[in-house]
C-alpha atoms as a PDB file:
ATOM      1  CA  UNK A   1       0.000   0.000   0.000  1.00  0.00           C
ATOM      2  CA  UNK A   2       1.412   3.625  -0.968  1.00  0.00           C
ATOM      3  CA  UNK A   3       1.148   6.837   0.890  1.00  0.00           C
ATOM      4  CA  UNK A   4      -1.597   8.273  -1.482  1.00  0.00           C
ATOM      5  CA  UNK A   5      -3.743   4.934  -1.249  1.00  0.00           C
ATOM      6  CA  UNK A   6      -3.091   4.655   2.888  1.00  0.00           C
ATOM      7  CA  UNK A   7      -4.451   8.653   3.348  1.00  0.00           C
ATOM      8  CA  UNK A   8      -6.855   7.671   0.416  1.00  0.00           C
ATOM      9  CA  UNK A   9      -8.207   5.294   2.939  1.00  0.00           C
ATOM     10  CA  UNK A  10      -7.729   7.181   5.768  1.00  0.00           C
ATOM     11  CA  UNK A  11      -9.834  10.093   4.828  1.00  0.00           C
ATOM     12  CA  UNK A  12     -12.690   8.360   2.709  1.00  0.00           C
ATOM     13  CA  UNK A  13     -16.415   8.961   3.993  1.00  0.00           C
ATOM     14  CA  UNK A  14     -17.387   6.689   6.593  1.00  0.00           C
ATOM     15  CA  UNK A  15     -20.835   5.134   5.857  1.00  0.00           C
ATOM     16  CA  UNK A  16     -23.560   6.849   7.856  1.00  0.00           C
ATOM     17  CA  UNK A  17     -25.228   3.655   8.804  1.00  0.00           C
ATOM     18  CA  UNK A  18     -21.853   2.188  10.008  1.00  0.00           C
ATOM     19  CA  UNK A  19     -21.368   4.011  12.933  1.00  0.00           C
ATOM     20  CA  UNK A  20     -22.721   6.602  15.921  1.00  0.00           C
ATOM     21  CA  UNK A  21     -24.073   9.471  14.225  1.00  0.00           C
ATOM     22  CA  UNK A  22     -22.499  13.189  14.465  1.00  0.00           C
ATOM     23  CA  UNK A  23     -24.910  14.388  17.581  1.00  0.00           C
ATOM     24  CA  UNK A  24     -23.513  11.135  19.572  1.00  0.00           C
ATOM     25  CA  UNK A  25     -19.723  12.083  18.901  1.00  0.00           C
ATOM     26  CA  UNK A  26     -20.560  15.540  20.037  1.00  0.00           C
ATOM     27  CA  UNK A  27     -22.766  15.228  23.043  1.00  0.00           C
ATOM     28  CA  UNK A  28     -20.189  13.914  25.201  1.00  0.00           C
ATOM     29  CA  UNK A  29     -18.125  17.425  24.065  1.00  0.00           C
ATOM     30  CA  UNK A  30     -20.965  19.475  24.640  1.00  0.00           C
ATOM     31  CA  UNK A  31     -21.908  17.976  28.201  1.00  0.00           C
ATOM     32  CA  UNK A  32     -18.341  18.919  28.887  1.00  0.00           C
ATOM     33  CA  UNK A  33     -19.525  22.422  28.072  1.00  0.00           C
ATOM     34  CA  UNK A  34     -22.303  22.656  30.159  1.00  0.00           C
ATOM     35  CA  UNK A  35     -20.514  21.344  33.318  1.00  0.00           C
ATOM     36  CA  UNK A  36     -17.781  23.433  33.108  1.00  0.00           C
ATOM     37  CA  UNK A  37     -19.750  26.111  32.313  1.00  0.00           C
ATOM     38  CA  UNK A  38     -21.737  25.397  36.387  1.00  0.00           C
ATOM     39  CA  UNK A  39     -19.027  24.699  37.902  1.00  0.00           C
ATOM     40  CA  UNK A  40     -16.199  26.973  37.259  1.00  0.00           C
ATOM     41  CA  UNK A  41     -17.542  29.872  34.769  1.00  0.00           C
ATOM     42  CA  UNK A  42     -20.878  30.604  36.527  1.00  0.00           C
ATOM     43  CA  UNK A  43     -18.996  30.756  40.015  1.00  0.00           C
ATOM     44  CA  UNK A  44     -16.228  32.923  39.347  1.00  0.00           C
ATOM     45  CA  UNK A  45     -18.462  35.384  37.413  1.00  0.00           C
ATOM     46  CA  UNK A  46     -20.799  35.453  40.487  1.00  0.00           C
ATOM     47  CA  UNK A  47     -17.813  35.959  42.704  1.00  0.00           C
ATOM     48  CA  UNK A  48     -16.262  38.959  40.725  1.00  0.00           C
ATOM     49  CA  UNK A  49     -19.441  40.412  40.557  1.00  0.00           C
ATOM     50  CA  UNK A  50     -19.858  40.520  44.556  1.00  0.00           C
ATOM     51  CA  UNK A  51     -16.542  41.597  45.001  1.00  0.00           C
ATOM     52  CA  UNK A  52     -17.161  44.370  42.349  1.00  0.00           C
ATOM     53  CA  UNK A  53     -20.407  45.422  44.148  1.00  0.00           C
ATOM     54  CA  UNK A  54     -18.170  45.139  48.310  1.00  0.00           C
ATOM     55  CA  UNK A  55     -15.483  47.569  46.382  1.00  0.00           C
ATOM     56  CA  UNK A  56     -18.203  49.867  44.995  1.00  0.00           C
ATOM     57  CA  UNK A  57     -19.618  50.252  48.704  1.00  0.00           C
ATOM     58  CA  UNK A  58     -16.881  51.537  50.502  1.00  0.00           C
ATOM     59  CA  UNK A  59     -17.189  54.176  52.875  1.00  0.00           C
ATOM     60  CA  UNK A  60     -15.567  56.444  55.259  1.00  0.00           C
ATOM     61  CA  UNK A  61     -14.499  54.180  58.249  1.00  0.00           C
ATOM     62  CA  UNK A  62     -14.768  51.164  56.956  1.00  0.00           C
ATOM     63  CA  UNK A  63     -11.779  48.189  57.875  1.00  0.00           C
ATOM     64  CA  UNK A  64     -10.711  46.649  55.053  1.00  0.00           C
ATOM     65  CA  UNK A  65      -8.284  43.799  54.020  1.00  0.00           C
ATOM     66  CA  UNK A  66      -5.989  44.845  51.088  1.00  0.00           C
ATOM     67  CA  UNK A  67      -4.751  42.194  48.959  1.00  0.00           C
ATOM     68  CA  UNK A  68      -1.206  41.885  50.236  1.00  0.00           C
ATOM     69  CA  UNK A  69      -2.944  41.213  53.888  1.00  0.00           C
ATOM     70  CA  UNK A  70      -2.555  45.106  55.203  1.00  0.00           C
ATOM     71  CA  UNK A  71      -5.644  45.391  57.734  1.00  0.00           C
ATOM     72  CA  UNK A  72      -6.473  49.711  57.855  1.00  0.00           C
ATOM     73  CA  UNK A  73      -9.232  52.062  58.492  1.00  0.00           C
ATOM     74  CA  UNK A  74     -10.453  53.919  55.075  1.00  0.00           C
ATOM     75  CA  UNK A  75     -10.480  57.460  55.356  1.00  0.00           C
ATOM     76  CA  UNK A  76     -11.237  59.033  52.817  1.00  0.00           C
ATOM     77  CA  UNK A  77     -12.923  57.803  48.924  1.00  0.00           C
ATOM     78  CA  UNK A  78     -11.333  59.885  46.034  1.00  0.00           C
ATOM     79  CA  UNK A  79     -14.334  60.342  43.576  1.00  0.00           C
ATOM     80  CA  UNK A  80     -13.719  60.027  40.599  1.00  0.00           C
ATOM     81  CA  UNK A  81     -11.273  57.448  40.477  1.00  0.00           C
ATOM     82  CA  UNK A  82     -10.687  53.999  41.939  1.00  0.00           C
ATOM     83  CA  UNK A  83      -8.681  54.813  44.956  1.00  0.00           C
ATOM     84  CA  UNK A  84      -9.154  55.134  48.803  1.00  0.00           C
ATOM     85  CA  UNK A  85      -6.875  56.715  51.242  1.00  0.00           C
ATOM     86  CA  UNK A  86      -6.339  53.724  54.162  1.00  0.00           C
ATOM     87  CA  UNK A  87      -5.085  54.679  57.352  1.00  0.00           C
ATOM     88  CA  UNK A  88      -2.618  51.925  58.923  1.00  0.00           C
ATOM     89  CA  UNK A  89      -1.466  53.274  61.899  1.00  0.00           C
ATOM     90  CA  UNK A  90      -1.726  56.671  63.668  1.00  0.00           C
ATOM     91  CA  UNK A  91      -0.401  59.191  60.499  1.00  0.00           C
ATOM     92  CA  UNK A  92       0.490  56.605  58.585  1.00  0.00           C
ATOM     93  CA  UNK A  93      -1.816  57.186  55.365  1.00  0.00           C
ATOM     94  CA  UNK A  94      -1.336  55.037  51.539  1.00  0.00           C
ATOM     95  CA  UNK A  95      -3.317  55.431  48.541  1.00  0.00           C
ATOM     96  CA  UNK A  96      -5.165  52.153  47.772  1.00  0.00           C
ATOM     97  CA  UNK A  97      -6.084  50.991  44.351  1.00  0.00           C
ATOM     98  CA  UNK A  98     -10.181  50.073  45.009  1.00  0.00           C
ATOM     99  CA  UNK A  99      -9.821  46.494  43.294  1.00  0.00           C
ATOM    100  CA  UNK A 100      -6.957  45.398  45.607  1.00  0.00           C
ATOM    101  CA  UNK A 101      -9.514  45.247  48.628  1.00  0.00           C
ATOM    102  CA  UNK A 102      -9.750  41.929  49.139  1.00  0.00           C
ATOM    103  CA  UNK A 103     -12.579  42.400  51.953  1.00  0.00           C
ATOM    104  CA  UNK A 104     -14.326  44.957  54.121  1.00  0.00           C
ATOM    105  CA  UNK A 105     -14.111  43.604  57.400  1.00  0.00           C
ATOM    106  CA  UNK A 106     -16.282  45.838  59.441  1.00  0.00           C
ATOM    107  CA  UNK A 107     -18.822  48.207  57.472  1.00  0.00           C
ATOM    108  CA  UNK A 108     -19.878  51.854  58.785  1.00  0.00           C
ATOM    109  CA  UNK A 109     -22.868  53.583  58.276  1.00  0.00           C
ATOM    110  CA  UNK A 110     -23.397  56.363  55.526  1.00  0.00           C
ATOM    111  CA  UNK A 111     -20.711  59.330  56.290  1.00  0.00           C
ATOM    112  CA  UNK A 112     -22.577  63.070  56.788  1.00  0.00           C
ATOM    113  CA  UNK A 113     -21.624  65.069  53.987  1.00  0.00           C
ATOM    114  CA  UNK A 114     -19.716  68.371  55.387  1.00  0.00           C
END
């Protein structure tokens, strides 16, 4: 047998009524879909989308967890822009990039506007 008659063979048109149809070699690839789809895409979207809506609710006096583990006291939300000022000790103030929270440990009521 020759190269042109073994790919001849190789890629000739299986008979329909030979084998499992196209829908039964694809189900198997679309259930694979569908479960990862419940139990890793749907999750992770749900989980980005709380922690979008726990940045979007800080407030004045609120403790919160940055992601390198820093524990502080916000004081103060720059509007307009995706940072907070975080106090970590007495005078000791950083600028904190919103999405880095990694919790709010301890939320505060609505700060008076002055």
């Amino acid at each position: 047998m020759t190269l042109t008659t073994a790919a001849a063979v190789m890629f000739q048109a299986a008979d329909p009524a030979s084998g499992p149809g196209l829908l039964a070699n694809i189900l198997p690839f679309l259930l694979i879909i569908v479960v990862f789809y419940f139990l890793l895409i749907r999750p992770q979207q749900q989980q980005r989308k709380k922690h979008q809506e726990m940045v979007a609710s800080v407030r004045r006096g609120d403790t919160v967890v940055t992601a390198g583990g820093i524990i502080g006291k916000v004081t103060k939300v720059v509007e307009g822009t995706d940072e907070v000022m975080v106090e970590l000790a007495d005078g000791v103030q950083v600028k904190v990039i919103k999405a880095t929270l990694s919790d709010v440990r301890s939320k505060t009521e609505p700060a008076e506007k002055q």
